[in-house]
C-alpha atoms as a PDB file:
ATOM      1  CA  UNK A   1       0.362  23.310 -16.092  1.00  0.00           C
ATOM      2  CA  UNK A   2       2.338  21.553 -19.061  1.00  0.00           C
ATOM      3  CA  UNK A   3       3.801  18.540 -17.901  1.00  0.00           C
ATOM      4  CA  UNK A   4       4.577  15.380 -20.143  1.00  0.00           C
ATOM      5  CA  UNK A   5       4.013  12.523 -17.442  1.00  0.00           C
ATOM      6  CA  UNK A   6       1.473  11.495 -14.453  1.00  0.00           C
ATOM      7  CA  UNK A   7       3.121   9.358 -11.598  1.00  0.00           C
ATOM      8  CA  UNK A   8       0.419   7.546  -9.269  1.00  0.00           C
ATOM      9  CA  UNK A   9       0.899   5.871  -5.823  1.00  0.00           C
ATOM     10  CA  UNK A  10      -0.946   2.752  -6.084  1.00  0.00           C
ATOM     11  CA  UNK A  11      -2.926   1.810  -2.497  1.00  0.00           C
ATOM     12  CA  UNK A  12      -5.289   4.292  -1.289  1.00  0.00           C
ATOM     13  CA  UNK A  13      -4.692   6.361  -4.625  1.00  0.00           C
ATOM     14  CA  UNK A  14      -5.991   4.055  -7.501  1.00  0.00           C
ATOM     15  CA  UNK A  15      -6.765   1.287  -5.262  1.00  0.00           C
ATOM     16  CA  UNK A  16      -8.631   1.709  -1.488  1.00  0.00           C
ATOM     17  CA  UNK A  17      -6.360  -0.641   0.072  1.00  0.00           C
ATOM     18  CA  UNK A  18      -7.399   0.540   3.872  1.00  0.00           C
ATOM     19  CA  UNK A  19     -11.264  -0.545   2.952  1.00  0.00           C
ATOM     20  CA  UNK A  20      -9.682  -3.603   1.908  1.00  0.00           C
ATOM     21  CA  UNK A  21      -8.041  -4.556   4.832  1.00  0.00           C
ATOM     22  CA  UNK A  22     -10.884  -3.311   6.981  1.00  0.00           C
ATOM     23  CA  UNK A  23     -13.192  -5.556   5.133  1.00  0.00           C
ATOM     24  CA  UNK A  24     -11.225  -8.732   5.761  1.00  0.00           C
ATOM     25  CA  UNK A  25     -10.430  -7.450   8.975  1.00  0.00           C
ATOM     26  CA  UNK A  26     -14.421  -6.990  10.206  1.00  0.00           C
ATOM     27  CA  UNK A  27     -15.116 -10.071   8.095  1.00  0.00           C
ATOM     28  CA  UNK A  28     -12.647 -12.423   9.830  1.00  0.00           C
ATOM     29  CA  UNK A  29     -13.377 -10.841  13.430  1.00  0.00           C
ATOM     30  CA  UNK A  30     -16.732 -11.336  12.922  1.00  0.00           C
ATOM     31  CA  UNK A  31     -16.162 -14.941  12.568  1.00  0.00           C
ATOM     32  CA  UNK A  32     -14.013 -15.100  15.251  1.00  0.00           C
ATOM     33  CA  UNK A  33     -17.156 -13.912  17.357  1.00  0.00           C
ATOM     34  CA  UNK A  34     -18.963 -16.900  15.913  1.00  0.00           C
ATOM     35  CA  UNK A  35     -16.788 -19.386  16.943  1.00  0.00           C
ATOM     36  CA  UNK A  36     -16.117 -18.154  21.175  1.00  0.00           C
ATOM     37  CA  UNK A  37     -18.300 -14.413  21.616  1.00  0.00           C
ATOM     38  CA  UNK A  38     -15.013 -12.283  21.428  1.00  0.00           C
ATOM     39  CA  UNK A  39     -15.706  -8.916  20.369  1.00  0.00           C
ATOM     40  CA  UNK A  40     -14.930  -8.188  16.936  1.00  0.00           C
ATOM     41  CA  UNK A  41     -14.075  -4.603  17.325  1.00  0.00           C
ATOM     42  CA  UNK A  42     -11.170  -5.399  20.272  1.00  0.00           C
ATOM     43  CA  UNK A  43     -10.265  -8.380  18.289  1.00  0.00           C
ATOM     44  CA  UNK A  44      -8.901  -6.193  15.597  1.00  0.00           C
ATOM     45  CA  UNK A  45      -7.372  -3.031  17.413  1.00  0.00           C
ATOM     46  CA  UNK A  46      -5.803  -6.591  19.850  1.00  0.00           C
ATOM     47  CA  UNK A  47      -4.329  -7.849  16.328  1.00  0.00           C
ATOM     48  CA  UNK A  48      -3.208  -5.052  15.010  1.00  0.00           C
ATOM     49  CA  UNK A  49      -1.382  -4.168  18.301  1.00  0.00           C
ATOM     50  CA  UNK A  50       0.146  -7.528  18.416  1.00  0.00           C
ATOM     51  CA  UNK A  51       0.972  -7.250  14.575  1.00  0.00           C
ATOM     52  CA  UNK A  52       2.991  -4.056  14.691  1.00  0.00           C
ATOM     53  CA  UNK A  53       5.071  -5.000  17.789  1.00  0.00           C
ATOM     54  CA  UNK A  54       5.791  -8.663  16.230  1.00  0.00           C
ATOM     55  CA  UNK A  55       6.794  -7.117  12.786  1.00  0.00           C
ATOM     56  CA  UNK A  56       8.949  -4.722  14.418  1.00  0.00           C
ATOM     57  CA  UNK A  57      10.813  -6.951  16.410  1.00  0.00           C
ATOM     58  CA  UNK A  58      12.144  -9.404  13.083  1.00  0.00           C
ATOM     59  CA  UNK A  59      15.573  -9.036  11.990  1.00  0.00           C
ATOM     60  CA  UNK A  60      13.718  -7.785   8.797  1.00  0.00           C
ATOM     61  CA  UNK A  61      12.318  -4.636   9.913  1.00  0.00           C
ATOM     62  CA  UNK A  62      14.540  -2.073   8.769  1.00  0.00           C
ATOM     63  CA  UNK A  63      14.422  -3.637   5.401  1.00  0.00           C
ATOM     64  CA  UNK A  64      10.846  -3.551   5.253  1.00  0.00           C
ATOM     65  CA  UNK A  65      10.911   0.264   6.259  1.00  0.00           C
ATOM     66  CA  UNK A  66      13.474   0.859   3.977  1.00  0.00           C
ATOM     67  CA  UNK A  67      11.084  -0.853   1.044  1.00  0.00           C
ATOM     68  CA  UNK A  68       7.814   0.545   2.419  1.00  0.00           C
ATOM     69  CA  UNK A  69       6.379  -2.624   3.299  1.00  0.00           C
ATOM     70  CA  UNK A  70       3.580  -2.686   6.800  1.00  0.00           C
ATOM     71  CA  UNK A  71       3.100  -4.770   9.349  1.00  0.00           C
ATOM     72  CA  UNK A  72      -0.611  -5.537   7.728  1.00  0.00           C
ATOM     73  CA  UNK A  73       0.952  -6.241   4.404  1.00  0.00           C
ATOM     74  CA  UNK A  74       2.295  -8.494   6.204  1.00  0.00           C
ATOM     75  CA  UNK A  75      -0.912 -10.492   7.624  1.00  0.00           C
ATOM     76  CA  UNK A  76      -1.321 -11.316   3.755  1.00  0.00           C
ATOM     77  CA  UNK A  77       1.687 -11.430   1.768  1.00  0.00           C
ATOM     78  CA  UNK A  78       3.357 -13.984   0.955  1.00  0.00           C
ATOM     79  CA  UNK A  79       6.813 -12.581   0.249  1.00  0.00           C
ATOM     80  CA  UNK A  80       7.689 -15.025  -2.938  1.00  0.00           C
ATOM     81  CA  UNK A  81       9.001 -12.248  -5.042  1.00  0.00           C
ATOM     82  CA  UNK A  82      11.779  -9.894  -5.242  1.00  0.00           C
ATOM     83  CA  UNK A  83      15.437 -10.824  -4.807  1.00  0.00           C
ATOM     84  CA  UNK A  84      16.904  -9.460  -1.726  1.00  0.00           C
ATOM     85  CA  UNK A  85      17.596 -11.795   0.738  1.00  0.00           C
ATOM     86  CA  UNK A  86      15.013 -10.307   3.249  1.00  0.00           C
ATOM     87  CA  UNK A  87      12.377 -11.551   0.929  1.00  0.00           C
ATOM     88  CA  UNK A  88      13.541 -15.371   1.806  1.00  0.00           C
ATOM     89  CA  UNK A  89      13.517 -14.178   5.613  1.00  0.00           C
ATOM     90  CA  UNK A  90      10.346 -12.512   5.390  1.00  0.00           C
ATOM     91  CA  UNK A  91       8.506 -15.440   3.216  1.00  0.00           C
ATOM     92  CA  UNK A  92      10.484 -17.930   6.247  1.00  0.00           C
ATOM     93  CA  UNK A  93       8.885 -15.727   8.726  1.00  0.00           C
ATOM     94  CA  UNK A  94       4.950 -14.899   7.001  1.00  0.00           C
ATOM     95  CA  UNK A  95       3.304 -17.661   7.804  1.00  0.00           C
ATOM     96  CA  UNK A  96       4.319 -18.180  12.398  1.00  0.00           C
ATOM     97  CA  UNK A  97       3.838 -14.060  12.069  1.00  0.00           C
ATOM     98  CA  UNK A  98       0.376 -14.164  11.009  1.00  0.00           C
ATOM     99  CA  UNK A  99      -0.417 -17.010  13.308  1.00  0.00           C
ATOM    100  CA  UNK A 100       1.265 -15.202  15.918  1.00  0.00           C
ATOM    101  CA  UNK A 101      -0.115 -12.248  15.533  1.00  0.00           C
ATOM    102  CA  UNK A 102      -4.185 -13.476  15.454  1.00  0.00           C
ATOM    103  CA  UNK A 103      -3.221 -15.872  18.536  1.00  0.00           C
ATOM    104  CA  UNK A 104      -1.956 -12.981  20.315  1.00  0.00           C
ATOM    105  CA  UNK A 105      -4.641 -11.017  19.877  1.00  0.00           C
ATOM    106  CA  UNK A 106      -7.071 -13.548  21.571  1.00  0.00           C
ATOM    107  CA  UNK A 107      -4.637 -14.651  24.293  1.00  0.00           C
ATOM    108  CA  UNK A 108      -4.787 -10.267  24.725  1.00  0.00           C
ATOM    109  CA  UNK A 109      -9.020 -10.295  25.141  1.00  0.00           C
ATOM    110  CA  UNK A 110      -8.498 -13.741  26.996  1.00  0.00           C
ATOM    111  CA  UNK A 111      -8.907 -16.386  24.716  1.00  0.00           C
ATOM    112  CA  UNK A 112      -6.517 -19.022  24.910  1.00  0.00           C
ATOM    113  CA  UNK A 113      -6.738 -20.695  21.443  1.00  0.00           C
ATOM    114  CA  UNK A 114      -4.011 -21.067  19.077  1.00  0.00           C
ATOM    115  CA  UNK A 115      -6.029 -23.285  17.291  1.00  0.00           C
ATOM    116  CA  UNK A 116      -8.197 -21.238  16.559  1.00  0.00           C
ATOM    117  CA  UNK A 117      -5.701 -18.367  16.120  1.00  0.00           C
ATOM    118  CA  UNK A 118      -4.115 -20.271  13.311  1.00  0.00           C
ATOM    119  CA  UNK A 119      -7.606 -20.594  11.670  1.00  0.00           C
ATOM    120  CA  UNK A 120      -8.072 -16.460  11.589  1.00  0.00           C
ATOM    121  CA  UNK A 121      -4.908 -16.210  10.336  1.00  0.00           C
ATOM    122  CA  UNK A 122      -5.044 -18.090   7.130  1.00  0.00           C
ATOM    123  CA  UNK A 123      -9.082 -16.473   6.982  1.00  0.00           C
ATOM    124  CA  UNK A 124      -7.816 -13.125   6.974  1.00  0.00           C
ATOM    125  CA  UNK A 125      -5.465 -13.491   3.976  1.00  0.00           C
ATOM    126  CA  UNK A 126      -8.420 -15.212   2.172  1.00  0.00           C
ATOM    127  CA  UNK A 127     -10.813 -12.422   3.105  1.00  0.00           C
ATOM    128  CA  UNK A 128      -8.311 -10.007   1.753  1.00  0.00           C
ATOM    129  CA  UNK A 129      -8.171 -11.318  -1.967  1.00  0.00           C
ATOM    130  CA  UNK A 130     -11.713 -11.284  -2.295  1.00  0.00           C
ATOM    131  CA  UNK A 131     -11.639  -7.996  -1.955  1.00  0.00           C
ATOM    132  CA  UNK A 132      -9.848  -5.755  -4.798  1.00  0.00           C
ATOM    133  CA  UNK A 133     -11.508  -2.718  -4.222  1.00  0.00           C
ATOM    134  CA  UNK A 134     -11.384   0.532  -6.654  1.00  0.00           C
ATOM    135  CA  UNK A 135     -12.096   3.867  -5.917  1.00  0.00           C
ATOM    136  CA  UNK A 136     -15.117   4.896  -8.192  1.00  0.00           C
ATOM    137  CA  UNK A 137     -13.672   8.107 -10.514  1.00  0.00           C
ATOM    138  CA  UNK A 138      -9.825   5.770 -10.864  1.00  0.00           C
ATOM    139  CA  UNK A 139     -11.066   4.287 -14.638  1.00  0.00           C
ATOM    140  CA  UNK A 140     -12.392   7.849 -15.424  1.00  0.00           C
ATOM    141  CA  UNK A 141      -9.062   9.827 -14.459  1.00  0.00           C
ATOM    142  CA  UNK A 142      -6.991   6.861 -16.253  1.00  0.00           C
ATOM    143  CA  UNK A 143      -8.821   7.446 -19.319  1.00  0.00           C
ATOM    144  CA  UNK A 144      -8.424  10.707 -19.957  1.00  0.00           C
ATOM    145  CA  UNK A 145      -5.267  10.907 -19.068  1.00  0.00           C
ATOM    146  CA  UNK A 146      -4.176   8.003 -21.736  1.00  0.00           C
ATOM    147  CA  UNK A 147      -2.829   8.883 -24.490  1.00  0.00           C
ATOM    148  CA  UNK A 148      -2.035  12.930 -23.713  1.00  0.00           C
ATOM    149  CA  UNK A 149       0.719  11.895 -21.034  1.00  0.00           C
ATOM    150  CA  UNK A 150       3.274   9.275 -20.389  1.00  0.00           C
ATOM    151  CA  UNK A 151       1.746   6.839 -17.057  1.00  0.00           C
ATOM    152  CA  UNK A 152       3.713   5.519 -14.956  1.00  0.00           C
ATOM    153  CA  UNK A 153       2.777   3.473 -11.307  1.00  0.00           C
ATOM    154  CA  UNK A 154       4.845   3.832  -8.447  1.00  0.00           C
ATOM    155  CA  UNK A 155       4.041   1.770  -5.606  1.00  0.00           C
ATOM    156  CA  UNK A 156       6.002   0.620  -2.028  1.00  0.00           C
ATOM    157  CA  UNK A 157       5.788  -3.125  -1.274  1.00  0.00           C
ATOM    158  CA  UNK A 158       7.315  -6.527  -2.178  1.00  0.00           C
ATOM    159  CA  UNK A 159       6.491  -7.626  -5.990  1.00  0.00           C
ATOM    160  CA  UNK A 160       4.556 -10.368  -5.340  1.00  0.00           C
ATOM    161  CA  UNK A 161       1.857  -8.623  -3.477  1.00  0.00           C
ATOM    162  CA  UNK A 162       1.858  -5.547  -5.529  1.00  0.00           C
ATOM    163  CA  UNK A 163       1.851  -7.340  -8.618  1.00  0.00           C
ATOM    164  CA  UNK A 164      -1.464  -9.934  -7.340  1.00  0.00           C
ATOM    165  CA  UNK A 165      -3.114  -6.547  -6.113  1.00  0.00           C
ATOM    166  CA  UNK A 166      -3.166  -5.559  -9.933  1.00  0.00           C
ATOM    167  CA  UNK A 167      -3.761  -9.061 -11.204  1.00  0.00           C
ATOM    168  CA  UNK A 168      -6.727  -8.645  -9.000  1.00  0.00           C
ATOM    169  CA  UNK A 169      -8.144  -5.369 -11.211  1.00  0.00           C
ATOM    170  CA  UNK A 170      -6.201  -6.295 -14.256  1.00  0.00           C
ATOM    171  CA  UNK A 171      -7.586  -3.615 -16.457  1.00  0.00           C
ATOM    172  CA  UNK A 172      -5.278  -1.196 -14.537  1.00  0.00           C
ATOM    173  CA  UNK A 173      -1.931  -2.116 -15.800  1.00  0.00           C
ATOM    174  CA  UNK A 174      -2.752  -1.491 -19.244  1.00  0.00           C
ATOM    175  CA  UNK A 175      -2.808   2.025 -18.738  1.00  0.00           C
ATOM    176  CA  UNK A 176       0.777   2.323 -17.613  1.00  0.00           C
ATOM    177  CA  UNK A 177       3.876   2.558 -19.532  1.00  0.00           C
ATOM    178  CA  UNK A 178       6.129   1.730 -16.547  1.00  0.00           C
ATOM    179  CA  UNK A 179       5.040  -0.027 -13.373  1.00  0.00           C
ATOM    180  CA  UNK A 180       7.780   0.427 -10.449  1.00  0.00           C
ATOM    181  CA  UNK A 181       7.940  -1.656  -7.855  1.00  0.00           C
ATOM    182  CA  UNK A 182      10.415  -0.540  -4.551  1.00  0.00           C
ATOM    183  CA  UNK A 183      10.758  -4.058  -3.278  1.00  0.00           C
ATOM    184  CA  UNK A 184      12.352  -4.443  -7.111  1.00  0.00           C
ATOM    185  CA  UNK A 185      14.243  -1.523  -6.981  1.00  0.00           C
ATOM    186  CA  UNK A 186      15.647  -1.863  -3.301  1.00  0.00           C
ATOM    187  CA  UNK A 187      14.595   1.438  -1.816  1.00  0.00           C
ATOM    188  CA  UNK A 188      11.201   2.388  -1.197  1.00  0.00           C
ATOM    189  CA  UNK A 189      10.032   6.420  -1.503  1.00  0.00           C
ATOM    190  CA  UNK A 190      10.594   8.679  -0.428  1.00  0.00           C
ATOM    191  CA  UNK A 191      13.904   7.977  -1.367  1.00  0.00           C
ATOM    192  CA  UNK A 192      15.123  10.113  -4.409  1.00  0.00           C
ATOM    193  CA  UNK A 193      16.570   7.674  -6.130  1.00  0.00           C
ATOM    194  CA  UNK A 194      13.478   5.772  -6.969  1.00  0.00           C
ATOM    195  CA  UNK A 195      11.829   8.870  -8.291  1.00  0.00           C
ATOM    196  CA  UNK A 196      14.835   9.669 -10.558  1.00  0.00           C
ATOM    197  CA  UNK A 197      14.963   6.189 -11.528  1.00  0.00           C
ATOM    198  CA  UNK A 198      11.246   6.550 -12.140  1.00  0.00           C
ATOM    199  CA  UNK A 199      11.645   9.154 -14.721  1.00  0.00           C
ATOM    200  CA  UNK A 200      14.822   7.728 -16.419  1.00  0.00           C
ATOM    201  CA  UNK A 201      12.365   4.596 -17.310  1.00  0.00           C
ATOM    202  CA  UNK A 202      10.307   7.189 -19.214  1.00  0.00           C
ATOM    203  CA  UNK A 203      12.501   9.584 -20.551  1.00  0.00           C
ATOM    204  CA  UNK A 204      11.084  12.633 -18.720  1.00  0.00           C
ATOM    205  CA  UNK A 205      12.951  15.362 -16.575  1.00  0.00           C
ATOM    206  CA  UNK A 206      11.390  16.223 -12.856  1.00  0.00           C
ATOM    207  CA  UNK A 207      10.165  19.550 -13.992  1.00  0.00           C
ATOM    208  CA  UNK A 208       8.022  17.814 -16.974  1.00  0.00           C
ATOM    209  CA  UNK A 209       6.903  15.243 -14.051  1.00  0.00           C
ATOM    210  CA  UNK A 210       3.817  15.061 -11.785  1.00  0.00           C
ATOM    211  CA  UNK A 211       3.595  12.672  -8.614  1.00  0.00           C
ATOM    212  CA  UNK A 212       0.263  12.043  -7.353  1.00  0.00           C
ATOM    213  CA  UNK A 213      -0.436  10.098  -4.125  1.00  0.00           C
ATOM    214  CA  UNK A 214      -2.122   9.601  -1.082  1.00  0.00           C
ATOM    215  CA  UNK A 215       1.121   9.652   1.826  1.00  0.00           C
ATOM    216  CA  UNK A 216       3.000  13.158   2.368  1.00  0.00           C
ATOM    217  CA  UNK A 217       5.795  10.795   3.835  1.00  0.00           C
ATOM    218  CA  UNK A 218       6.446   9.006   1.136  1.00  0.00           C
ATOM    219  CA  UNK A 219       5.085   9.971  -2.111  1.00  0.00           C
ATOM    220  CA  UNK A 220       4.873  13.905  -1.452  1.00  0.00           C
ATOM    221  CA  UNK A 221       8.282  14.223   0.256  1.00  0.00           C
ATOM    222  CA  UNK A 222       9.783  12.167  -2.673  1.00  0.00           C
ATOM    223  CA  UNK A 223       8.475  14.725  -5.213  1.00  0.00           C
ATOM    224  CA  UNK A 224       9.417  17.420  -3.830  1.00  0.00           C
ATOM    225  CA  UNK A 225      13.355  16.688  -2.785  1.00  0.00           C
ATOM    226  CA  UNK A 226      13.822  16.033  -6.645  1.00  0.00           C
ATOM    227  CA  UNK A 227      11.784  19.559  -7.404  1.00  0.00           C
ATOM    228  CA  UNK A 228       8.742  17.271  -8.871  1.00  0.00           C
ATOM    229  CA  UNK A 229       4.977  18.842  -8.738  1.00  0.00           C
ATOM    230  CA  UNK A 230       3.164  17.168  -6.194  1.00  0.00           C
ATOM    231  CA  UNK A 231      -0.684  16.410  -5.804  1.00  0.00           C
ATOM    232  CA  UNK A 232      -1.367  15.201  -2.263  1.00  0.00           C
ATOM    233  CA  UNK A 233      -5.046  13.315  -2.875  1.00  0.00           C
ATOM    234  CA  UNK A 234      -6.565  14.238   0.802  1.00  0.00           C
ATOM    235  CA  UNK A 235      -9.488  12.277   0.645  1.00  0.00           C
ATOM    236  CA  UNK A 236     -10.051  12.291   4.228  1.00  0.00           C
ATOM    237  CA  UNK A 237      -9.850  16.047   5.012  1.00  0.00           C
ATOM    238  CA  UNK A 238      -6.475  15.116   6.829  1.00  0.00           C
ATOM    239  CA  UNK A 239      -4.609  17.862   9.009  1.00  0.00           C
ATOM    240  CA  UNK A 240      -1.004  18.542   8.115  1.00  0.00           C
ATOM    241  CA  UNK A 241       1.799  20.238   9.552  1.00  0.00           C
ATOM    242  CA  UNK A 242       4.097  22.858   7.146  1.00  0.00           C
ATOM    243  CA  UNK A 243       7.006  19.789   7.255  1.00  0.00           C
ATOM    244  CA  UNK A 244       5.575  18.435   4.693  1.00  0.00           C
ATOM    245  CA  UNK A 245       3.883  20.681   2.203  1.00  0.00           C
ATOM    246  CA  UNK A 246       2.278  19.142  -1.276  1.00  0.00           C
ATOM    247  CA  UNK A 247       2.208  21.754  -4.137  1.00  0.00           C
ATOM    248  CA  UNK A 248      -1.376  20.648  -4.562  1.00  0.00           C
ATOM    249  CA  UNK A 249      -3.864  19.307  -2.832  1.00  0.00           C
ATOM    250  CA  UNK A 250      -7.388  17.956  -3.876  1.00  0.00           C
ATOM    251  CA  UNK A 251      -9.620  15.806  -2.082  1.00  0.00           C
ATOM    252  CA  UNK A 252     -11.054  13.170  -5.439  1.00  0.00           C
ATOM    253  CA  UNK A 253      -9.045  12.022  -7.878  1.00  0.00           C
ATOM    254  CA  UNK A 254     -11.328  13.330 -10.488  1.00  0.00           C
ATOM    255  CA  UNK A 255     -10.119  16.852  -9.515  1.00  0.00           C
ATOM    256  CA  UNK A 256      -6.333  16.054 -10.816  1.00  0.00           C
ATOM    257  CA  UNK A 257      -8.282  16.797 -14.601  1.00  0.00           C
ATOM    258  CA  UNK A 258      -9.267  20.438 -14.330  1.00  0.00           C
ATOM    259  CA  UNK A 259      -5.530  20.855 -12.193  1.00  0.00           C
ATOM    260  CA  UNK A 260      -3.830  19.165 -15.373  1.00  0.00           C
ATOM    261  CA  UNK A 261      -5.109  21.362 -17.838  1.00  0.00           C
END
């Protein structure tokens, strides 16, 4: 197919993001174990539990749908960027959610210890940034793809955190001509407006315009309501339904090449 410009999703496209988390997840349970014999596994499906229904209880939760923004992101992030309002809420709110959250979680396997909960809850955040992981074939599709197409990196999230995920591999953002941020833009995908805006920023029409991502919710559905080719990257032999359908599919990275042409 001729097309003039790539778009990639960032987390769990270029970057694994969900072994990232699980890492710091298993790392910081496992320490938890350590200190009082709770097990790790619980610990974590306990946290994550407590996480979601803490994060979707704020005042800021439709905002951070509307941006794209999860309630692990939010065990992590710091929330010092962007200029929305929410952002001064949610960077108010990080740091009682997090302990909240990991104290939860043990009062929920029976472990009364907020000390303690307030210890795994500035781990996990540390365990996190050690780890900025990369799937293997992402340097060899971003090289040949330099040069012979415009680049451009959509991702959902607050700026801060985006933007220290790529400080974190920072030979990735040389390779793109635009990097697009929806807690910058105020609307997260699958909105169409961030995909048009997307291709205003590099002069290229939807037809001429290829969106490749991990999420049919967000970065498939996007493409396609603006008439965009999409590449849903199904690394994980995923089952859909015919709501959403991708107008390719491939399960590596490395297979977007032979698609491209």
């Amino acid at each position: 197919m001729a097309k003039k410009a790539v778009l990639f999703d960032l987390d769990d496209t270029l970057l694994w993001d969900e072994r990232s988390v699980e890492e710091a997840f298993r790392a910081t349970t496992d320490y938890a174990q350590e200190q009082c014999g709770v097990d790790p596994v619980k610990l974590e499906e306990a946290v994550r539990s407590e996480a979601r229904a803490l994060y979707s209880a704020y005042e800021t939760f439709d905002f951070t749908k509307l941006i794209g923004i999860n309630p692990f992101e939010g065990l992590w992030a710091n929330f010092t960027g962007g200029e929305h309002e929410s952002f001064r809420k949610l960077q108010q709110l990080a740091p009682g959610y997090r302990k909240d959250a990991w104290t939860r979680g043990l009062a929920a396997l029976g472990i009364d210890n907020a000390e303690l909960g307030a210890e795994l809850a500035e781990r996990f955040p540390a365990e996190r940034r050690k780890r900025p992981i990369v799937y293997e074939e992402t340097f060899e599709v971003l090289d040949a793809l330099k040069g012979k197409y415009k680049l451009l990196l959509l991702t959902n999230g607050t700026p801060d955190l985006q933007e220290e995920k790529l400080l974190g591999v920072p030979e990735l953002t040389p390779y793109f001509d635009e990097i697009i941020i929806s807690g910058n833009y105020g609307m997260g995908k699958p909105d169409a407006g961030i995909f048009r805006h997307a291709l205003e920023c590099i002069g290229v029409d939807p037809e001429d315009g290829i969106m490749v991502g991990d999420k049919l919710t967000t970065d498939i559905l996007g493409a396609n309501t603006i008439g965009m080719t999409s590449v849903w990257v199904n690394r994980d032999a995923k089952t859909r339904t015919d709501e959403i359908i991708p107008v390719h599919e491939i399960s590596r990275l490395d297979q977007l090449i032979p698609l491209l042409g």
